[in-house]
N, C-alpha and C. Protein backbone atom coordinates (compact mmCIF):
# COMPACT_ATOMS: atom_id res chain seq x y z
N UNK A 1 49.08 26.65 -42.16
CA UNK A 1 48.01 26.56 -41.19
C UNK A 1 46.68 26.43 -41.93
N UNK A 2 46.09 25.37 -41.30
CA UNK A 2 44.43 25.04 -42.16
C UNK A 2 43.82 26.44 -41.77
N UNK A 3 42.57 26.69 -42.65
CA UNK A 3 41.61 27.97 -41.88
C UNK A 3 40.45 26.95 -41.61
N UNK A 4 40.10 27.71 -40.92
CA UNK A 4 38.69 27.46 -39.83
C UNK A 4 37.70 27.25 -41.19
N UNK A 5 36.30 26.73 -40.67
CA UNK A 5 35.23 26.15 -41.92
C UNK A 5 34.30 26.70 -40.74
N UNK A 6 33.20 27.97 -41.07
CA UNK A 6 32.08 28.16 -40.69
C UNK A 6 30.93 26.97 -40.41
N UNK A 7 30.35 26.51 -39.39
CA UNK A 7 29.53 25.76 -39.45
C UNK A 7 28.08 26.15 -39.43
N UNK A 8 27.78 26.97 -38.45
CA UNK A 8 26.72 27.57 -38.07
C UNK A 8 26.77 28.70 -37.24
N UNK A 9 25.59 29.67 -36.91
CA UNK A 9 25.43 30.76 -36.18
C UNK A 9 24.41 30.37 -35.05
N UNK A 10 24.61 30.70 -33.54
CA UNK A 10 23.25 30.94 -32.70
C UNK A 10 23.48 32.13 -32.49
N UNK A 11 22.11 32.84 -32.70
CA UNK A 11 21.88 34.12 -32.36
C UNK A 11 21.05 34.41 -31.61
N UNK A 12 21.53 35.22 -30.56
CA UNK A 12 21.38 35.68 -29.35
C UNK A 12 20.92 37.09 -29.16
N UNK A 13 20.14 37.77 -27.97
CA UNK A 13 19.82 38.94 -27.99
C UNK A 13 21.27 40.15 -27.69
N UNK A 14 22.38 39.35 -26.63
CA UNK A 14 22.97 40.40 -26.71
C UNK A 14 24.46 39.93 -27.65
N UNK A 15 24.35 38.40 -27.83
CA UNK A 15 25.90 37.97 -28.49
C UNK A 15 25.10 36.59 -29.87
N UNK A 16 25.63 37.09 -30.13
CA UNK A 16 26.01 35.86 -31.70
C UNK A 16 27.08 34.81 -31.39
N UNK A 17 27.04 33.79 -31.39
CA UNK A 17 27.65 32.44 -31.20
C UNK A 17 27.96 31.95 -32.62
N UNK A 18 29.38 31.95 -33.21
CA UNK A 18 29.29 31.33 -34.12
C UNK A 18 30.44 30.26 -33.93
N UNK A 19 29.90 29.18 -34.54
CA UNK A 19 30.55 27.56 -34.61
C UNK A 19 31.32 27.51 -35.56
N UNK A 20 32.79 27.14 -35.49
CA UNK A 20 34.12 26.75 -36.41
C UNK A 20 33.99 25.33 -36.28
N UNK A 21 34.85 24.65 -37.67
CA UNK A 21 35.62 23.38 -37.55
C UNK A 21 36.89 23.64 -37.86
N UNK A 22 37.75 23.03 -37.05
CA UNK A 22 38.97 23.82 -37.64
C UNK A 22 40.23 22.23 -37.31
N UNK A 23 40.51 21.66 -38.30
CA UNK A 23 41.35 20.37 -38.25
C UNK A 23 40.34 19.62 -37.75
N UNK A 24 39.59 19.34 -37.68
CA UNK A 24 38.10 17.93 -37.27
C UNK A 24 37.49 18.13 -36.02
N UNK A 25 37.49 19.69 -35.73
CA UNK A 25 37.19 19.46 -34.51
C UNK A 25 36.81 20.90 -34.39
N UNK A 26 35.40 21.36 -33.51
CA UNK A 26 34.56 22.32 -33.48
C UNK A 26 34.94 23.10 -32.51
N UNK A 27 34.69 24.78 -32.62
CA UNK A 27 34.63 25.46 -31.43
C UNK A 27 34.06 26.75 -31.40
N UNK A 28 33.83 27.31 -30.56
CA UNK A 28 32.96 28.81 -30.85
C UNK A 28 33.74 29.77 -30.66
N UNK A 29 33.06 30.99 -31.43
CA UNK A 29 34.07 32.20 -31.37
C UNK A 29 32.45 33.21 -30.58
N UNK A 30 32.61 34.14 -29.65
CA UNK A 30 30.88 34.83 -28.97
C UNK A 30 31.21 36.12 -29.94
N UNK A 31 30.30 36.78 -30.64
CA UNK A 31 30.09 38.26 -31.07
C UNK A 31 29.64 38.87 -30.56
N UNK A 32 29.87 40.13 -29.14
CA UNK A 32 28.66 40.45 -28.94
C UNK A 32 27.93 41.63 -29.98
N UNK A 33 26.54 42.20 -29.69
CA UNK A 33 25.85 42.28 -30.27
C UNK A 33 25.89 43.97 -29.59
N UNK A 34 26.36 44.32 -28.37
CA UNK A 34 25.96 45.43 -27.29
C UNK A 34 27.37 46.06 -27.02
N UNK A 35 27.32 47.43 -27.76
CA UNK A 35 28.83 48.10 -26.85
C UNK A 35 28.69 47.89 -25.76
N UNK A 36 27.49 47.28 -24.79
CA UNK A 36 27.90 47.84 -23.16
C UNK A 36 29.12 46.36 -22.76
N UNK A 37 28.15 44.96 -22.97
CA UNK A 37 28.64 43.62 -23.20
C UNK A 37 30.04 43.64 -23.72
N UNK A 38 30.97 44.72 -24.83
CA UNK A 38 31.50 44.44 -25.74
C UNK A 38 33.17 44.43 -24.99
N UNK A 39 32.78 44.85 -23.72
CA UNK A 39 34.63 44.85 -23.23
C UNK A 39 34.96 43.75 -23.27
N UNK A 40 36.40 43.85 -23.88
CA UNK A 40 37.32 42.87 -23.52
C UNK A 40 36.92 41.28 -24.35
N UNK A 41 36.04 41.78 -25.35
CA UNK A 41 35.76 40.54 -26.00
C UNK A 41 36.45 40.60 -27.78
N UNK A 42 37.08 39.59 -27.98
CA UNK A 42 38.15 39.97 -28.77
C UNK A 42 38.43 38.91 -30.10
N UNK A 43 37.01 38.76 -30.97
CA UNK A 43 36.94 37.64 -31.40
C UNK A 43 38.14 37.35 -32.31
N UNK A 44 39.11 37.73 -32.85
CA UNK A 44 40.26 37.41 -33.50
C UNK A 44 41.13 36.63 -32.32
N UNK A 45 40.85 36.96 -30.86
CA UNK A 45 41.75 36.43 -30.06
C UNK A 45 41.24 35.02 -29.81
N UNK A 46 40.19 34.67 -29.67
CA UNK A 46 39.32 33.96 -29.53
C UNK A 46 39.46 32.49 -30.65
N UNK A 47 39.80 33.17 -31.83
CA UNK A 47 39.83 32.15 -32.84
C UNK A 47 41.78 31.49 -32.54
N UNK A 48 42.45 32.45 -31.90
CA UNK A 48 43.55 32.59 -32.22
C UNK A 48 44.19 31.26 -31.15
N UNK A 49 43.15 31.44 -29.85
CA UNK A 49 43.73 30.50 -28.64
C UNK A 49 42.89 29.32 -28.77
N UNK A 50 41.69 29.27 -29.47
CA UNK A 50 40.55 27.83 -30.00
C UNK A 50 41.17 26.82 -30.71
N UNK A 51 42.36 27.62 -31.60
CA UNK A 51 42.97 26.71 -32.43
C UNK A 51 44.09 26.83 -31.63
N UNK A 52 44.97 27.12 -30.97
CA UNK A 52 46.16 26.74 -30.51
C UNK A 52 45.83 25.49 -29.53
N UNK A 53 44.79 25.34 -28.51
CA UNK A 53 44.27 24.37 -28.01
C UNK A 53 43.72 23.52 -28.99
N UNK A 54 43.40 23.25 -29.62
CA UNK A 54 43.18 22.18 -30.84
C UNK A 54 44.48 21.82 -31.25
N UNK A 55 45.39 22.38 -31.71
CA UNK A 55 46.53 21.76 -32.32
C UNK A 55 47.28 21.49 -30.95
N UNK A 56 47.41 21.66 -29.73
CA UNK A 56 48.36 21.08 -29.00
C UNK A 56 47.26 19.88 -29.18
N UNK A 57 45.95 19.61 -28.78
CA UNK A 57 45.58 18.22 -28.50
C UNK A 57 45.54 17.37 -29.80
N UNK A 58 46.03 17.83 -31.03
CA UNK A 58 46.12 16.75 -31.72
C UNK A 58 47.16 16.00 -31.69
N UNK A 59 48.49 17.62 -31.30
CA UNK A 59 49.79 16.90 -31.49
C UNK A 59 50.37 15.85 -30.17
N UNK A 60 49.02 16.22 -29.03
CA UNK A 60 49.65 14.87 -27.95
C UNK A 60 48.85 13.73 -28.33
N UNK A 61 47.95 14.03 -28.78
CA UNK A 61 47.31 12.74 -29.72
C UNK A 61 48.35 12.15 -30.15
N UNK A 62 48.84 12.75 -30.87
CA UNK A 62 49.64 11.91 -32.30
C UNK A 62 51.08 11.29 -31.60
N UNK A 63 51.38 12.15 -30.37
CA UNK A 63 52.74 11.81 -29.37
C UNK A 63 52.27 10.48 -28.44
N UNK A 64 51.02 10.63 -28.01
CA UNK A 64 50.61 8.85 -26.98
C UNK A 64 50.78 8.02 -28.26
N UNK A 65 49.85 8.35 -29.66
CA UNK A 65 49.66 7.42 -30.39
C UNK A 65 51.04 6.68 -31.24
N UNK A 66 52.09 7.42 -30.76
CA UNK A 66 53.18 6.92 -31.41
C UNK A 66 54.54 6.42 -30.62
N UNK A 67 53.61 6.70 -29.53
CA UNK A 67 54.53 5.77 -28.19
C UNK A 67 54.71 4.51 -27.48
N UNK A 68 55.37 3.90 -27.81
CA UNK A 68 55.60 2.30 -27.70
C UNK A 68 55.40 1.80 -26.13
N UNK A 69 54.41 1.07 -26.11
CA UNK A 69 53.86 0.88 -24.51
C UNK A 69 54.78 -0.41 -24.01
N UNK A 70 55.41 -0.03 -22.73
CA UNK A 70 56.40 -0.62 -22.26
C UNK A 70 55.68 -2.09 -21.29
N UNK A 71 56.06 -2.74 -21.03
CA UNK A 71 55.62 -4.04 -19.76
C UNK A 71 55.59 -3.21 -18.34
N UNK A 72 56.89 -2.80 -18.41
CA UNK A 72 57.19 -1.90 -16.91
C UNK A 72 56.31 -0.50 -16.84
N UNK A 73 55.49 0.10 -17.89
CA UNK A 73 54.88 1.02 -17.32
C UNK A 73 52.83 0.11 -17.98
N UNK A 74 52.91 -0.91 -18.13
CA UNK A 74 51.26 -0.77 -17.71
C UNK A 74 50.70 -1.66 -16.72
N UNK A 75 49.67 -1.83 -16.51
CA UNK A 75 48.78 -2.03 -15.37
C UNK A 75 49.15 -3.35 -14.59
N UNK A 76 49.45 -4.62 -15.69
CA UNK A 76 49.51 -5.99 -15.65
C UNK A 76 51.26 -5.94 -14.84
N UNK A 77 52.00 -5.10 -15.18
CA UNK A 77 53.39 -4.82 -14.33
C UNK A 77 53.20 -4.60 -12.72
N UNK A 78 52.67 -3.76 -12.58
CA UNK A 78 51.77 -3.04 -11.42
C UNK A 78 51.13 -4.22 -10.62
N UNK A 79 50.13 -5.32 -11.09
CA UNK A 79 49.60 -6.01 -11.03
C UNK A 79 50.77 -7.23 -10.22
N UNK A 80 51.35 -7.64 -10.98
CA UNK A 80 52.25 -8.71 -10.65
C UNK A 80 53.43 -8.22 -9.81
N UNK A 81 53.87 -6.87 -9.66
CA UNK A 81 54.43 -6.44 -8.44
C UNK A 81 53.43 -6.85 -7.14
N UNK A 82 52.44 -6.07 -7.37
CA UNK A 82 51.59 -6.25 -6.12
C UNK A 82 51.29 -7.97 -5.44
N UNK A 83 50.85 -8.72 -6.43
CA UNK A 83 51.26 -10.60 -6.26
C UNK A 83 52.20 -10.61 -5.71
N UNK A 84 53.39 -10.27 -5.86
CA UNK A 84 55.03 -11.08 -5.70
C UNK A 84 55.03 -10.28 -4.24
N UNK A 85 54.73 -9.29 -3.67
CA UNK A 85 54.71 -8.77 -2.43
C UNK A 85 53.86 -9.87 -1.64
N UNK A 86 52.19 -9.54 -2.27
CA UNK A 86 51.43 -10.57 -1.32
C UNK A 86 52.02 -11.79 -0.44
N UNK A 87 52.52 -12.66 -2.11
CA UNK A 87 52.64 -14.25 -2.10
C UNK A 87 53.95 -14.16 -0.79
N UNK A 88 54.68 -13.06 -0.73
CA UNK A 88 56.11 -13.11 0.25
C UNK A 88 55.93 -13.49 1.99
């Protein structure tokens, strides 16, 4: 598993925002700053589901991008069904 690459911090009065790249692609993890703010905020969890959503969308990336586009499923199929009805 790649690790995350710090990009930057926004800092905030009650939370810290900090920016990951993690496989080419950015996301935030919130710190807050306030025990009152602080329930239920869980920045290890945070990094944990940022990157699981990043790696599913690369890997359907990589699943369209390696899928052989058929006649019968694109538009121009669709297209010339709809003609051959008309012209009837």
């Amino acid at each position: 598993m790649e690790k995350a690459k710090k990009l930057y911090t926004i800092y905030g009065k009650y939370s810290n925002t900090v920016v990951y790249e993690y496989r080419g692609r950015q996301y935030d993890v919130e710190y807050n700053n306030s025990w009152i703010y602080g329930n239920g905020n869980n920045p290890k969890q945070q990094h944990i589901d940022a990157q699981a959503i990043i790696d599913d969308e690369i890997a359907r990336e990589e699943a369209n991008k390696n899928k052989i586009s058929k006649y019968e499923d694109s538009a121009d199929y669709g297209f010339d069904l709809f003609w051959e009805y008309v012209n009837q």
